[in-house]
N, C-alpha and C. Protein backbone atom coordinates (compact mmCIF):
# COMPACT_ATOMS: atom_id res chain seq x y z
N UNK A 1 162.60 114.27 104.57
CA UNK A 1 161.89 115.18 103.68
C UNK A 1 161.95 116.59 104.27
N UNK A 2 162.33 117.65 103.52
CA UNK A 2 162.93 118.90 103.58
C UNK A 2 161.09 120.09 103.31
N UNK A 3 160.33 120.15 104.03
CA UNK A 3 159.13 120.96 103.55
C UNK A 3 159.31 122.82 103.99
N UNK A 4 159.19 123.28 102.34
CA UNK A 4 159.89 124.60 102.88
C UNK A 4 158.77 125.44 102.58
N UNK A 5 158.21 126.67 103.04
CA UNK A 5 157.21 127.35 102.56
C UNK A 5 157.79 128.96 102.15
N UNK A 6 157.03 129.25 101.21
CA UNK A 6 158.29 131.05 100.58
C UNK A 6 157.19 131.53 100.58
N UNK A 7 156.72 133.53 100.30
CA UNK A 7 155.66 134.27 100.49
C UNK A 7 156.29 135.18 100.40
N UNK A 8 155.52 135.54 99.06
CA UNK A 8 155.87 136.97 98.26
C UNK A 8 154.27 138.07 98.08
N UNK A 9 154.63 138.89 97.92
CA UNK A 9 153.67 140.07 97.71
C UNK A 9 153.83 140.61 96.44
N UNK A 10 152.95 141.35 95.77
CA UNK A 10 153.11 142.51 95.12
C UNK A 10 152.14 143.71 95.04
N UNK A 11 152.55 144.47 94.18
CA UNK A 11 150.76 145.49 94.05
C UNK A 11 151.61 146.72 93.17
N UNK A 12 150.38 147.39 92.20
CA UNK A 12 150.59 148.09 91.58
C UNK A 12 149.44 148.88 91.43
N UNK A 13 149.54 150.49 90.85
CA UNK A 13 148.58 151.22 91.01
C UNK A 13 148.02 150.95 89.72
N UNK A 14 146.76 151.19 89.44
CA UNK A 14 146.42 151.56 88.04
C UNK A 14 146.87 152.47 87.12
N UNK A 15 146.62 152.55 85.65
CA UNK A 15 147.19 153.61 85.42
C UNK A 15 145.80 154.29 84.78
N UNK A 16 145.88 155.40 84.43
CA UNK A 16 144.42 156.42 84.14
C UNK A 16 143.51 155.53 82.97
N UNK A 17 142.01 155.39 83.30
CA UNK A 17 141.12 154.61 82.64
C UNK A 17 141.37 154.79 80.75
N UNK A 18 141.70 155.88 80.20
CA UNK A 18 142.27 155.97 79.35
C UNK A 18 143.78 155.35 78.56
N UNK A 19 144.01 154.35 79.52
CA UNK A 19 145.22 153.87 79.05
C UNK A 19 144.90 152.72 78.38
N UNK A 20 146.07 152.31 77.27
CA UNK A 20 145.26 150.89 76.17
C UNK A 20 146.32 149.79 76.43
N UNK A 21 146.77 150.05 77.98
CA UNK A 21 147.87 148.73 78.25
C UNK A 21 146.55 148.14 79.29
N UNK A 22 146.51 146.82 78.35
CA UNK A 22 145.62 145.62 78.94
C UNK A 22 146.21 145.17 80.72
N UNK A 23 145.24 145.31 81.41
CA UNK A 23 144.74 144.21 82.97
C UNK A 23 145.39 143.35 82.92
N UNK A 24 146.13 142.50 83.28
CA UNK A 24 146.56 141.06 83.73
C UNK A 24 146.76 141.04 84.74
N UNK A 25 146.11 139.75 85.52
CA UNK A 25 145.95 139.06 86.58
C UNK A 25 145.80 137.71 86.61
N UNK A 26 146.96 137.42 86.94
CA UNK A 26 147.10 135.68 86.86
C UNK A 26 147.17 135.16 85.60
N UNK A 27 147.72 136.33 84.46
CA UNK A 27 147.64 135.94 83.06
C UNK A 27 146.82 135.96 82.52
N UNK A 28 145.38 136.09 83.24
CA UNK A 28 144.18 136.82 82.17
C UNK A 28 144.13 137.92 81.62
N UNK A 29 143.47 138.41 81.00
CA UNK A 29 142.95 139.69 80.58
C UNK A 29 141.92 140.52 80.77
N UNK A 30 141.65 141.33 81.38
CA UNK A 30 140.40 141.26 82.59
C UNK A 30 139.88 143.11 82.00
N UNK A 31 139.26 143.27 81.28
CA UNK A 31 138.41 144.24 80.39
C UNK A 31 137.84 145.33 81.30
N UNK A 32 137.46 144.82 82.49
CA UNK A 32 136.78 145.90 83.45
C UNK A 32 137.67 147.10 84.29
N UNK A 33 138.85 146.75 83.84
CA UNK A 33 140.14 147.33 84.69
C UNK A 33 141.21 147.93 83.82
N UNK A 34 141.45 149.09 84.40
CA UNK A 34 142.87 149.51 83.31
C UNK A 34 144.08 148.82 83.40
N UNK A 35 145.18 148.86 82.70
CA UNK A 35 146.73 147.86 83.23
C UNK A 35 146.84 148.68 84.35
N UNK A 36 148.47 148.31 84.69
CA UNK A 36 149.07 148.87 85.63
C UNK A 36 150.10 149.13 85.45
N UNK A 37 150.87 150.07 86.21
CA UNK A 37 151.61 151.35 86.76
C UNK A 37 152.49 150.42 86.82
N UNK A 38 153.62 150.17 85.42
CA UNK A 38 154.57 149.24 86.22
C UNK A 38 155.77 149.11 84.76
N UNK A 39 156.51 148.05 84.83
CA UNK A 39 157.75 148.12 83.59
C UNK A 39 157.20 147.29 82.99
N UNK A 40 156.63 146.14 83.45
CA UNK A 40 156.12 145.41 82.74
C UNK A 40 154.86 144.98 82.94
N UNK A 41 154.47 144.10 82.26
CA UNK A 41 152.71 144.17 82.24
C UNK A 41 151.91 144.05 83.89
N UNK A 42 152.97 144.27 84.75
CA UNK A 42 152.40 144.27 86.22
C UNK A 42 150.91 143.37 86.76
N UNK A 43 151.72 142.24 86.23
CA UNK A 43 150.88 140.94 86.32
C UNK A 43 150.66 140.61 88.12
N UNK A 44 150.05 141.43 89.23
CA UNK A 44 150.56 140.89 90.85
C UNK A 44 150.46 139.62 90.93
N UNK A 45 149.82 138.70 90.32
CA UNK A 45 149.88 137.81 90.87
C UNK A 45 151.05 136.96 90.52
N UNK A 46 151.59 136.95 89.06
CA UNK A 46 152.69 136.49 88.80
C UNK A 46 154.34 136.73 89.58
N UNK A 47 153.76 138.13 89.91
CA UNK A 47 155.17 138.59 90.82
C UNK A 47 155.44 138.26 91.74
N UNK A 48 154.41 138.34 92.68
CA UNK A 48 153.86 137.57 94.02
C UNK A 48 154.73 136.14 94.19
N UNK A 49 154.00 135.60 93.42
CA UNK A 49 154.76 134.19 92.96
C UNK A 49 155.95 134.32 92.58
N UNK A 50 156.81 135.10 91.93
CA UNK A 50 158.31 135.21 91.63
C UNK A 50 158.79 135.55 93.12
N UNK A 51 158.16 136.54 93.97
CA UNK A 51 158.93 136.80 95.23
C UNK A 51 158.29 135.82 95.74
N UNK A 52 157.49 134.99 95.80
CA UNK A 52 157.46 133.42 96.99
C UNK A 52 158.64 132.52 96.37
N UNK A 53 158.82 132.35 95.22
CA UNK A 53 159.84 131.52 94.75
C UNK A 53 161.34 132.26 95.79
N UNK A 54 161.53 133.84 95.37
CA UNK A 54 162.71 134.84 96.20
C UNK A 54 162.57 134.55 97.52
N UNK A 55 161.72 133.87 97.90
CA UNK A 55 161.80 134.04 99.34
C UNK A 55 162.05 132.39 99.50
N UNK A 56 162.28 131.69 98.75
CA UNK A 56 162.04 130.11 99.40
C UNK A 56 163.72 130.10 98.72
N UNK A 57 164.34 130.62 97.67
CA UNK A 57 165.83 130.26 97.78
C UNK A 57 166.83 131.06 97.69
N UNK A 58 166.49 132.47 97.71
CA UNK A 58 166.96 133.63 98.50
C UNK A 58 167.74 134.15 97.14
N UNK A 59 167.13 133.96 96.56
CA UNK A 59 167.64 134.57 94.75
C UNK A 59 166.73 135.54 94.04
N UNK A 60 167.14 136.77 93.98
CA UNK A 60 166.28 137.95 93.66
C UNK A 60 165.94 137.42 92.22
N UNK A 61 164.51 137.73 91.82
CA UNK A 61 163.82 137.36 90.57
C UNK A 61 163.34 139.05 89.97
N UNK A 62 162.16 139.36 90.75
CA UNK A 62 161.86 140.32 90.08
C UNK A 62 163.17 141.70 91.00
N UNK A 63 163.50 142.61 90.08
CA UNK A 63 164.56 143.45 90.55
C UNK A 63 166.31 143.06 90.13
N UNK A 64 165.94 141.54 89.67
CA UNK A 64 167.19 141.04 89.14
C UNK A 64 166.77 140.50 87.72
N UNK A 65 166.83 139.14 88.04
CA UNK A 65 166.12 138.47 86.86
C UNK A 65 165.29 138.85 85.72
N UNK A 66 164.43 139.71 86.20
CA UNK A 66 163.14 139.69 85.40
C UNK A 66 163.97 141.66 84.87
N UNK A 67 164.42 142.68 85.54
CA UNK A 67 164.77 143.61 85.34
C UNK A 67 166.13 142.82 83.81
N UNK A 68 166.94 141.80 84.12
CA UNK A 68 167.80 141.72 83.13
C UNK A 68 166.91 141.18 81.70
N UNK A 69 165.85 140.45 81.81
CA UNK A 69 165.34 140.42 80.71
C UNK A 69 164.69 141.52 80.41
N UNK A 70 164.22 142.49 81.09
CA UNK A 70 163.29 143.87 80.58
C UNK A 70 164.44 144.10 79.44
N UNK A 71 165.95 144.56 80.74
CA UNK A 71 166.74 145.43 79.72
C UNK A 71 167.36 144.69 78.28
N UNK A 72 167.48 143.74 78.81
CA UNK A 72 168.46 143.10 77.45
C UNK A 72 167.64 142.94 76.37
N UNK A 73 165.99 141.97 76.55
CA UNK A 73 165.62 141.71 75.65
C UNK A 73 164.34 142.01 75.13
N UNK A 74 163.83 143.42 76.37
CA UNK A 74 162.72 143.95 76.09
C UNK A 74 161.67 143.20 76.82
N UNK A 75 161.73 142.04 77.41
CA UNK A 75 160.66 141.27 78.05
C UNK A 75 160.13 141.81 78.97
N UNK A 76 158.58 141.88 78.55
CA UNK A 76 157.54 142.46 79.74
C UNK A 76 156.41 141.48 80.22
N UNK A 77 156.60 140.14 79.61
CA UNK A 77 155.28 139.37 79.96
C UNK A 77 156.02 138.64 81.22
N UNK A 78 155.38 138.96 82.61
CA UNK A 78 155.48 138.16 83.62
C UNK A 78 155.51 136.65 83.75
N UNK A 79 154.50 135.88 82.56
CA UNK A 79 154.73 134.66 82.29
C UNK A 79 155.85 134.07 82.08
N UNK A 80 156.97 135.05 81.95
CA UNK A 80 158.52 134.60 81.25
C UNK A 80 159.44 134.73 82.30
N UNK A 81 159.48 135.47 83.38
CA UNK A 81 159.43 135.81 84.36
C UNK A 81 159.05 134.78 85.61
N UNK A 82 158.09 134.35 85.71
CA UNK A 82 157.80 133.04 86.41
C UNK A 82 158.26 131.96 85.81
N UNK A 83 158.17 131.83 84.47
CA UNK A 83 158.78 130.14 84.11
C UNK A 83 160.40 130.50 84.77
N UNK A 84 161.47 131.56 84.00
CA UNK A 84 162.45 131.79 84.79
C UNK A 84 162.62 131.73 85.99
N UNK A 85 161.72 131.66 87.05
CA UNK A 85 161.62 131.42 88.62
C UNK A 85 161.77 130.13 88.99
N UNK A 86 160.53 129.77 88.24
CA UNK A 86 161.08 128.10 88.56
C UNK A 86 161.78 127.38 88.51
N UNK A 87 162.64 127.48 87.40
CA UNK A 87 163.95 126.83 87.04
C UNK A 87 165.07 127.32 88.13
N UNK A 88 164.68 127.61 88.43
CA UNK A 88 165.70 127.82 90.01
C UNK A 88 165.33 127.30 91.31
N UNK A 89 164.06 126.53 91.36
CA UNK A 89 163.42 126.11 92.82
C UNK A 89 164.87 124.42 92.64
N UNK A 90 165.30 123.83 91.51
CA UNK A 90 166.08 122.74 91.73
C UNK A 90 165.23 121.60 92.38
N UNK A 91 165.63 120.93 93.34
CA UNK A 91 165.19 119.79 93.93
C UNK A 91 163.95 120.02 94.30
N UNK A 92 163.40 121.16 94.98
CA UNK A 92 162.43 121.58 95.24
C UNK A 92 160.91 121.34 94.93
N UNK A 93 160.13 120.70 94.94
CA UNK A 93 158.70 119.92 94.06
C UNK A 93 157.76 120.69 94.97
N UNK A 94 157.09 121.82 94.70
CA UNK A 94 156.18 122.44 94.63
C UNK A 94 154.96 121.55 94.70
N UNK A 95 154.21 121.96 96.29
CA UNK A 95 153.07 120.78 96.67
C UNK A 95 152.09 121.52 96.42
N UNK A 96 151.79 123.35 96.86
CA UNK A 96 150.75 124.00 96.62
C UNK A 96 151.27 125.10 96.41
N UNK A 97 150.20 126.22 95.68
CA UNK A 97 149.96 127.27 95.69
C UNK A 97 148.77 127.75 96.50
N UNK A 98 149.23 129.02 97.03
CA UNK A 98 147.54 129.95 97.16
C UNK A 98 148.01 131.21 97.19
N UNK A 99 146.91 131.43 96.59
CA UNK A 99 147.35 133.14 95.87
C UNK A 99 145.96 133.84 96.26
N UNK A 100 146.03 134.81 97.36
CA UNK A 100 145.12 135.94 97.64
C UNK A 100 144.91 137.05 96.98
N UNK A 101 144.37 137.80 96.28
CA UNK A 101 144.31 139.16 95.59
C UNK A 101 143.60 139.95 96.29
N UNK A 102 143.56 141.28 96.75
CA UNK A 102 142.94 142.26 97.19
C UNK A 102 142.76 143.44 95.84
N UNK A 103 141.63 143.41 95.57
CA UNK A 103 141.07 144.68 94.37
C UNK A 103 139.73 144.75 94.81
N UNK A 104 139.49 146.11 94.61
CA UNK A 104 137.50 146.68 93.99
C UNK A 104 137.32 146.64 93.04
N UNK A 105 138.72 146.43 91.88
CA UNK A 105 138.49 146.03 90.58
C UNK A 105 139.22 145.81 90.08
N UNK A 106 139.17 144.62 89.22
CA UNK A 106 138.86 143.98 88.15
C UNK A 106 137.57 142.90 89.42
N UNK A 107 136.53 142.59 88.40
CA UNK A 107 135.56 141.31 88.79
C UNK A 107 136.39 140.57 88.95
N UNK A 108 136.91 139.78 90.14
CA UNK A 108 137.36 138.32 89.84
C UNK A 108 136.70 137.17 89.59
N UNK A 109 135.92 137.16 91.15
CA UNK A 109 135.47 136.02 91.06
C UNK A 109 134.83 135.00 89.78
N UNK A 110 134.36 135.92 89.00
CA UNK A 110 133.88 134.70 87.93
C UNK A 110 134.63 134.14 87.24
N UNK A 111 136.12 134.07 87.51
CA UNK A 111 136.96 133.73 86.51
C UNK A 111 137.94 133.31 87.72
N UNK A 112 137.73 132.73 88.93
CA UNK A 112 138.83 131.61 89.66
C UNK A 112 139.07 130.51 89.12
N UNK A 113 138.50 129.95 88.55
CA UNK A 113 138.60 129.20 88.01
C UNK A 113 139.67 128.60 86.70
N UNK A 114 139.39 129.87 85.94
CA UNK A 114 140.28 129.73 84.65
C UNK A 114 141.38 130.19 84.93
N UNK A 115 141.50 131.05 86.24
CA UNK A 115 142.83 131.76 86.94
C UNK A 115 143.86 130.55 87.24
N UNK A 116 143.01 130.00 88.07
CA UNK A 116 143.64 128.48 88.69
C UNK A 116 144.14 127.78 87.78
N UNK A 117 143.19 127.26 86.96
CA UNK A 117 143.72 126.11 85.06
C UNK A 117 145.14 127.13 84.82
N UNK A 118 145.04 128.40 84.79
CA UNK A 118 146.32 129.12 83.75
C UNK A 118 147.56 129.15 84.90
N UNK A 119 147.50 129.49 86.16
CA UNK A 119 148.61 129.40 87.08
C UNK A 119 149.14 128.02 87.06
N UNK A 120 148.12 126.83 87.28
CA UNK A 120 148.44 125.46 87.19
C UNK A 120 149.21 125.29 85.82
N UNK A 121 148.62 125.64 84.90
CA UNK A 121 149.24 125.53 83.47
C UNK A 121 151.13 125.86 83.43
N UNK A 122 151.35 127.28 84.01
CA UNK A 122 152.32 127.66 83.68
C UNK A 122 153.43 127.32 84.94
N UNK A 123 152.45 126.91 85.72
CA UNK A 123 153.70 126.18 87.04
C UNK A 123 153.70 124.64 86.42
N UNK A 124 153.36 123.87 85.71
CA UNK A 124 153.40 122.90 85.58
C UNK A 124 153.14 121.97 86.40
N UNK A 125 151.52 122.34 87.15
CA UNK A 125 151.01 121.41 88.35
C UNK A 125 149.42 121.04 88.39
N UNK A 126 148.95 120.62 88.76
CA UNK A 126 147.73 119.82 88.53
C UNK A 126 146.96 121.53 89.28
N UNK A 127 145.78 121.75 88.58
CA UNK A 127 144.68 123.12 89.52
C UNK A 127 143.91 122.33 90.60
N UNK A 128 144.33 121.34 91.22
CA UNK A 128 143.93 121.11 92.54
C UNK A 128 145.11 121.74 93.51
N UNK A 129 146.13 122.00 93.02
CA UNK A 129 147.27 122.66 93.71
C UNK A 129 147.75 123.92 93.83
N UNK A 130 146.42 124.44 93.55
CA UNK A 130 146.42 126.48 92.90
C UNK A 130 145.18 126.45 93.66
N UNK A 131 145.17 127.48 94.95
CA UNK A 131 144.13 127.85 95.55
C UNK A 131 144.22 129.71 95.59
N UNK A 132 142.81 129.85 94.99
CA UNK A 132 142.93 131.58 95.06
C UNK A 132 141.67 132.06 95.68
N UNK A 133 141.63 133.16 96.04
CA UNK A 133 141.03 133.38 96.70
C UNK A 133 140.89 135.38 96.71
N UNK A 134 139.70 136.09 96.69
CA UNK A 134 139.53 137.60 96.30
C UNK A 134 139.17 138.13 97.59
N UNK A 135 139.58 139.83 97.90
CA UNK A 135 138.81 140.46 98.70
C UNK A 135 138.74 142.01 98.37
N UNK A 136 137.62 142.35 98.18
CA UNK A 136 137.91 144.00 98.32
C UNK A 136 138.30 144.83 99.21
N UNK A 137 138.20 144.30 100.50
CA UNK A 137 139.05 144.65 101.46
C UNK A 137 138.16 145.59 102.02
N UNK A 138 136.49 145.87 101.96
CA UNK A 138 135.89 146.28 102.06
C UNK A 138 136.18 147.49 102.20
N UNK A 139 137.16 148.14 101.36
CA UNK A 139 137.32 149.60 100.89
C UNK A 139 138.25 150.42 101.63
N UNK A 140 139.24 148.98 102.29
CA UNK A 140 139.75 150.28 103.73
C UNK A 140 141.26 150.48 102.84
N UNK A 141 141.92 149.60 101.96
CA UNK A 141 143.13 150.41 101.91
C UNK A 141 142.91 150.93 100.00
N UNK A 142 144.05 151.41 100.01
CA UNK A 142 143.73 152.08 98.66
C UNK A 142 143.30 150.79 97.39
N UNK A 143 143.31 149.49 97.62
CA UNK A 143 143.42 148.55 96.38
C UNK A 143 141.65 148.65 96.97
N UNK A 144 141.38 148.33 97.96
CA UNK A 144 140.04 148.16 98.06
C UNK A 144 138.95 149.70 97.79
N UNK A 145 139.82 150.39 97.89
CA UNK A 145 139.28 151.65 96.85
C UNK A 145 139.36 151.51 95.78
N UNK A 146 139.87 151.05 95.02
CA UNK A 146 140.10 151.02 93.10
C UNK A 146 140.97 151.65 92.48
N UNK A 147 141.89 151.71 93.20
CA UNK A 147 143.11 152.92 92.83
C UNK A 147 144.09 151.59 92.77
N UNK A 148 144.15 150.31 92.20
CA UNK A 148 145.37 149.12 91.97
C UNK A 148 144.75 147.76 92.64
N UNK A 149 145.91 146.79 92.57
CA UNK A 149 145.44 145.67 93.18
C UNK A 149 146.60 144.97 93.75
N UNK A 150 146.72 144.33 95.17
CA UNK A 150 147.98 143.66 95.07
C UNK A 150 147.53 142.26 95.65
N UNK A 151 148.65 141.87 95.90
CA UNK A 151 148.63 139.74 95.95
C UNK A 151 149.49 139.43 96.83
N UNK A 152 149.35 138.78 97.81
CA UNK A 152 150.23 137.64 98.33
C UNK A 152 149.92 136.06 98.03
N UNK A 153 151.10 135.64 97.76
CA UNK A 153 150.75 134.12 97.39
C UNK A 153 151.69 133.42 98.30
N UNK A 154 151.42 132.34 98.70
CA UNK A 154 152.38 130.85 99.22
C UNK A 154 152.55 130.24 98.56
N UNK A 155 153.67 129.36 98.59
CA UNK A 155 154.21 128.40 97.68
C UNK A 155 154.85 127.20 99.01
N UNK A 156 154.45 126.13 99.12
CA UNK A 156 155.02 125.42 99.96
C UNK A 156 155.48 124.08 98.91
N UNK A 157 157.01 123.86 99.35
CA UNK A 157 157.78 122.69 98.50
C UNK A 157 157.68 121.52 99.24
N UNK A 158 158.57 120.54 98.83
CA UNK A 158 159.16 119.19 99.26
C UNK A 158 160.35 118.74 98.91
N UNK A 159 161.14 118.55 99.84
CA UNK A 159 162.58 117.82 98.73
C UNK A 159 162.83 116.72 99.51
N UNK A 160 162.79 115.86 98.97
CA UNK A 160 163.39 114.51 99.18
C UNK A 160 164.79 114.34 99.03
């Protein structure tokens, strides 16, 4: 048995409170927060997860992948973007997730939960296998100021 672990990052700034491109985080929609500074709906946690997938089989996703669907077919939902990730892990059976977020804003915590059900949902894995986890970072770098938010997640496999 082959156990491989990948770890990706992302982060994006906000864009001015006046902007009407919706928050996503982990595929929610999160009202307390402006979108983000990005090509596409600058989902960190989804990206995060596309570069842990980039890092476990050394195949650029976001910057390749996810840039050829922007251009060709207009695709900006990160959800499309991660299912495309996966279909490349192959033999690979995905045992866990955990996905860290650092923001002062958006509220998370009251919504780990439904974060977990929707990541589990779209990885196609049970939410005992999606662990997340928030910090504001008690204000020391710019996400824990409120100026964006970014993510590192793990992804550890199995191949038989």
């Amino acid at each position: 048995m082959l156990v491989k672990t990948g770890l990706g990052q992302d982060s994006h700034r906000f864009l001015p409170p006046d902007s009407s491109k919706p928050c996503l985080i982990g595929g929610l929609i999160f009202d307390d927060a402006p979108g983000f500074n990005a090509n596409s709906d600058g989902d960190v946690v989804f990206h995060a997860l596309c570069n842990a997938i980039t890092s476990l089989t050394g195949i650029l996703i976001l910057g390749a992948i996810a840039d050829e669907l922007l251009l060709k077919d207009g695709i900006t939902d990160s959800e499309v973007y991660l299912r495309e990730a996966l279909k490349i892990l192959g033999k690979q059976k995905i045992t866990h997730v955990a996905i860290s977020i650092e923001a002062k804003k958006p509220i998370l915590k009251e919504r780990y939960q439904e974060m977990r059900e929707n990541v589990a949902r779209v990885m196609n894995l049970d939410v005992s296998q999606v662990g997340i986890t928030a910090t504001s970072g008690a204000g020391l770098t710019d996400f824990g100021c409120g100026d964006g938010a970014q993510c590192h997640a793990i992804i550890t496999t199995v191949e038989e």
